[in-house]
N, C-alpha and C. Protein backbone atom coordinates (compact mmCIF):
# COMPACT_ATOMS: atom_id res chain seq x y z
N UNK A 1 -0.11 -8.84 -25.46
CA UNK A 1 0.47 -7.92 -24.50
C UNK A 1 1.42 -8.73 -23.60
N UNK A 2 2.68 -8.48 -23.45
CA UNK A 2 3.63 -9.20 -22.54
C UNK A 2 3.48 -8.69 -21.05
N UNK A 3 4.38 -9.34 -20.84
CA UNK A 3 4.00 -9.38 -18.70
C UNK A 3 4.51 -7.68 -18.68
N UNK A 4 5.12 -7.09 -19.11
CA UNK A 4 5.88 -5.35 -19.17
C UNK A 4 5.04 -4.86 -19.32
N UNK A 5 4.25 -4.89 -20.21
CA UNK A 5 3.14 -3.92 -20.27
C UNK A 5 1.90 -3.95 -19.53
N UNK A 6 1.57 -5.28 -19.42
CA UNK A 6 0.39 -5.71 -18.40
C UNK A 6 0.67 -4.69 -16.78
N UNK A 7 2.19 -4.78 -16.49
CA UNK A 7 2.28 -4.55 -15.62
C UNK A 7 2.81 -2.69 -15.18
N UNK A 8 3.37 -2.23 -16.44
CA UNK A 8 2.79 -0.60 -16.70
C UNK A 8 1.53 -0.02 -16.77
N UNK A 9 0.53 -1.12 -17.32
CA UNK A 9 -0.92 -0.51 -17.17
C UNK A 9 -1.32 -0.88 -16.14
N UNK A 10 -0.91 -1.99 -15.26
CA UNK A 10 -1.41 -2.05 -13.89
C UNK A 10 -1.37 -0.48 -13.32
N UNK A 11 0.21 -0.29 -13.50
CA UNK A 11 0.42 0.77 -12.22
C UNK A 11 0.65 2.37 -13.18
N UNK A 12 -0.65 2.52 -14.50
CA UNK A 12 -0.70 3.36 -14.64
C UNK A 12 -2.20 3.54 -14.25
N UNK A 13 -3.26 2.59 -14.09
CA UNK A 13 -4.68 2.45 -13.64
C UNK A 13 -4.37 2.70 -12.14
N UNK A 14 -3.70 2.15 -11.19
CA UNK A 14 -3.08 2.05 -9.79
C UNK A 14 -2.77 3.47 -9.84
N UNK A 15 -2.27 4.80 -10.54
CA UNK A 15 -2.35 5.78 -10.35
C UNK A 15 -3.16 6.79 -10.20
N UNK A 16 -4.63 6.45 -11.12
CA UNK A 16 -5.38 6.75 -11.17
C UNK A 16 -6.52 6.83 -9.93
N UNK A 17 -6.57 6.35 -9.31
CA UNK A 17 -7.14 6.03 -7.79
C UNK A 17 -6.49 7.04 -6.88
N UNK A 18 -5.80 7.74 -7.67
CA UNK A 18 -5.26 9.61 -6.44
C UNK A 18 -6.62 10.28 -6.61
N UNK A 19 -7.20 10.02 -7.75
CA UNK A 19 -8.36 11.07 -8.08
C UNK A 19 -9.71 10.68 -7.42
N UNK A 20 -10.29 9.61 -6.83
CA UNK A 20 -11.10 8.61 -6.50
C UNK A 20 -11.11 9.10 -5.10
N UNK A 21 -11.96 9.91 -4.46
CA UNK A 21 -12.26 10.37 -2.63
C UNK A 21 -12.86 9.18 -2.27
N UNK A 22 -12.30 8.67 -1.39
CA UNK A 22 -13.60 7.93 -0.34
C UNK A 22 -14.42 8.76 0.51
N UNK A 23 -15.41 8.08 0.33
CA UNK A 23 -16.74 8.63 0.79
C UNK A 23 -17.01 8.30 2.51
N UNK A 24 -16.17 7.18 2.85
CA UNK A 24 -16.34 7.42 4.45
C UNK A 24 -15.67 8.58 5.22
N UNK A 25 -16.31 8.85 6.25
CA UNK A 25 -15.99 9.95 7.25
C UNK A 25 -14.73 9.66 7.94
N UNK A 26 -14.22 10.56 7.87
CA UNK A 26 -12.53 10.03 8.29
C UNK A 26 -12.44 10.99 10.26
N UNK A 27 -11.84 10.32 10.57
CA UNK A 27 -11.59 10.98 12.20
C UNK A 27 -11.22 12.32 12.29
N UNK A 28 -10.37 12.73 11.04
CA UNK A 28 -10.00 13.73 11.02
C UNK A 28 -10.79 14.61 9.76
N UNK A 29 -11.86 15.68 10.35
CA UNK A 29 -12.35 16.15 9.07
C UNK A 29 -11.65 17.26 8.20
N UNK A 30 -10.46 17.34 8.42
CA UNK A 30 -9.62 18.60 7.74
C UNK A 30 -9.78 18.34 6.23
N UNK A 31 -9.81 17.03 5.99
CA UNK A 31 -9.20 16.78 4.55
C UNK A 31 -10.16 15.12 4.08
N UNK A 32 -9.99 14.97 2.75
CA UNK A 32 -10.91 13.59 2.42
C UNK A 32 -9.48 12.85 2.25
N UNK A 33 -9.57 11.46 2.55
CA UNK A 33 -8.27 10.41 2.05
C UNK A 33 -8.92 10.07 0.47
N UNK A 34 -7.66 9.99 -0.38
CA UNK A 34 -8.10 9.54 -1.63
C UNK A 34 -7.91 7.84 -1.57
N UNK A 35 -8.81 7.06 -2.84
CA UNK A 35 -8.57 5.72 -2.98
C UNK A 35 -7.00 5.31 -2.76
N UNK A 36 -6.18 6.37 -3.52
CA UNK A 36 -5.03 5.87 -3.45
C UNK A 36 -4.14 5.41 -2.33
N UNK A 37 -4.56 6.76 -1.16
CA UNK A 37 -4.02 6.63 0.32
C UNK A 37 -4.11 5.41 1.04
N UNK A 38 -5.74 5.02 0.58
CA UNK A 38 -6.60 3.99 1.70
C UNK A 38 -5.78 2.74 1.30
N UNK A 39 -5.48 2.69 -0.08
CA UNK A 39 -5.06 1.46 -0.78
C UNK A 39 -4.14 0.81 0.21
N UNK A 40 -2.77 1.85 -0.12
CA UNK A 40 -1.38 1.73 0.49
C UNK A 40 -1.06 1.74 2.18
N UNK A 41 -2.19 2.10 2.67
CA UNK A 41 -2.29 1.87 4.00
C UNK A 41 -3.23 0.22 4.27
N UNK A 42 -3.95 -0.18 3.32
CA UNK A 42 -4.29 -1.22 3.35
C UNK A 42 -3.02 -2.41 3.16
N UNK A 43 -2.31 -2.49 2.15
CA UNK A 43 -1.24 -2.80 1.69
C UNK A 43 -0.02 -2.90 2.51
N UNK A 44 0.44 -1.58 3.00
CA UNK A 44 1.30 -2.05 3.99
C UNK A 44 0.68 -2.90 5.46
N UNK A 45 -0.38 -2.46 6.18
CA UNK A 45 -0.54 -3.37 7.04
C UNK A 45 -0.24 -4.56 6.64
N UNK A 46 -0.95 -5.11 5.44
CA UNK A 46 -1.27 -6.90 4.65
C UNK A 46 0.11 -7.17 5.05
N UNK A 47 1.35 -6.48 4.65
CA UNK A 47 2.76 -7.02 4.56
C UNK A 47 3.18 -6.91 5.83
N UNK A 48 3.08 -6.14 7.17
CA UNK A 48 3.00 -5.90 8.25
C UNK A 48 2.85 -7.04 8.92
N UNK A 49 1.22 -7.60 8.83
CA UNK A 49 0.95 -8.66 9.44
C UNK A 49 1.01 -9.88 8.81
N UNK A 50 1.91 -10.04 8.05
CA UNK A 50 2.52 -11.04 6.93
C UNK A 50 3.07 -12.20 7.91
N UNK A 51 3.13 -13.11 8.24
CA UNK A 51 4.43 -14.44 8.84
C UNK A 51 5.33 -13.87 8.00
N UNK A 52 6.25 -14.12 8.88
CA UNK A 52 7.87 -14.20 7.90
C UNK A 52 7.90 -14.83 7.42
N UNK A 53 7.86 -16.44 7.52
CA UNK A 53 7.60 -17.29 7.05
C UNK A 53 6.97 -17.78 5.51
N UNK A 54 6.12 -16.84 5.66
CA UNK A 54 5.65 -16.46 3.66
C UNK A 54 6.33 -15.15 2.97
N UNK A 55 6.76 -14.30 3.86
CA UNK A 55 7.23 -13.61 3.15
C UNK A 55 8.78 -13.31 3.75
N UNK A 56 9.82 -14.10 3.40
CA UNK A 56 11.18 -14.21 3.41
C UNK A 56 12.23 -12.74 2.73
N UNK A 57 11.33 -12.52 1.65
CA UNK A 57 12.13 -11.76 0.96
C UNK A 57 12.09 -9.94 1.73
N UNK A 58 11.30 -9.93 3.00
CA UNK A 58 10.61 -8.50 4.14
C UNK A 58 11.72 -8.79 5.08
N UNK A 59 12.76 -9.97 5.41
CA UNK A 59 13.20 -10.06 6.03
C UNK A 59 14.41 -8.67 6.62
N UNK A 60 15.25 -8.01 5.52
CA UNK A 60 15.64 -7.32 5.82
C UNK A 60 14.77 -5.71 6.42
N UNK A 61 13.63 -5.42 6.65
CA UNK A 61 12.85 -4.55 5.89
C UNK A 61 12.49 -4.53 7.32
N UNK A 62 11.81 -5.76 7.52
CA UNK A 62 11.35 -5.84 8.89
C UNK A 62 12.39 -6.10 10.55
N UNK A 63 13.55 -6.25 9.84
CA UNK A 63 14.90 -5.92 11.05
C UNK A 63 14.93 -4.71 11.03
N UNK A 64 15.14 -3.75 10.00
CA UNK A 64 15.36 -2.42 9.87
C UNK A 64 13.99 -1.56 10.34
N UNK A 65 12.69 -2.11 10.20
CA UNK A 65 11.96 -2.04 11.28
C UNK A 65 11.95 -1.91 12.74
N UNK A 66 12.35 -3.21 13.00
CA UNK A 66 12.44 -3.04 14.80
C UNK A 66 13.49 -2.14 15.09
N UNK A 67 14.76 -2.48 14.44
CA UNK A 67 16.08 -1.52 14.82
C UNK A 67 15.41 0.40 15.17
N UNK A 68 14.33 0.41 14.24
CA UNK A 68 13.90 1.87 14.29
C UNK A 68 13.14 1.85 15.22
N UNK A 69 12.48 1.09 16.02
CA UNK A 69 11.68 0.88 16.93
C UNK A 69 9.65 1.15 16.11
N UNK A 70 9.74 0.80 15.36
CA UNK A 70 8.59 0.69 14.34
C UNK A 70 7.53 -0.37 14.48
């Protein structure tokens, strides 16, 4: 299996986690967050609280950030 496909079945398994409820109680009881939500909110913080410094290539991402006041 080459790195292309490894990395289509990553993010066809990575899709799969829409279907997956978490089971903790959320603040808001209107609705359950799915695995998928929790993921990507996990995820962006990680890159959020990233140093620039390791991650060089956020540089534009995170100007266009502050400029929005974000």
């Amino acid at each position: 299996m080459n790195r292309l496909d490894r990395q289509l079945q990553f993010a066809a398994e990575a899709g799969r986690l829409k279907g997956v409820l978490r089971q903790t109680i959320r603040t808001d009881p209107v609705r359950r967050e799915n695995l998928a939500e929790h993921s990507w909110h996990l995820a962006v913080m990680a890159v959020a609280l990233l140093p620039a410094d390791q991650a060089p290539m956020l540089k534009n991402v995170r100007a266009n950030a502050d400029a929005d006041g974000l």
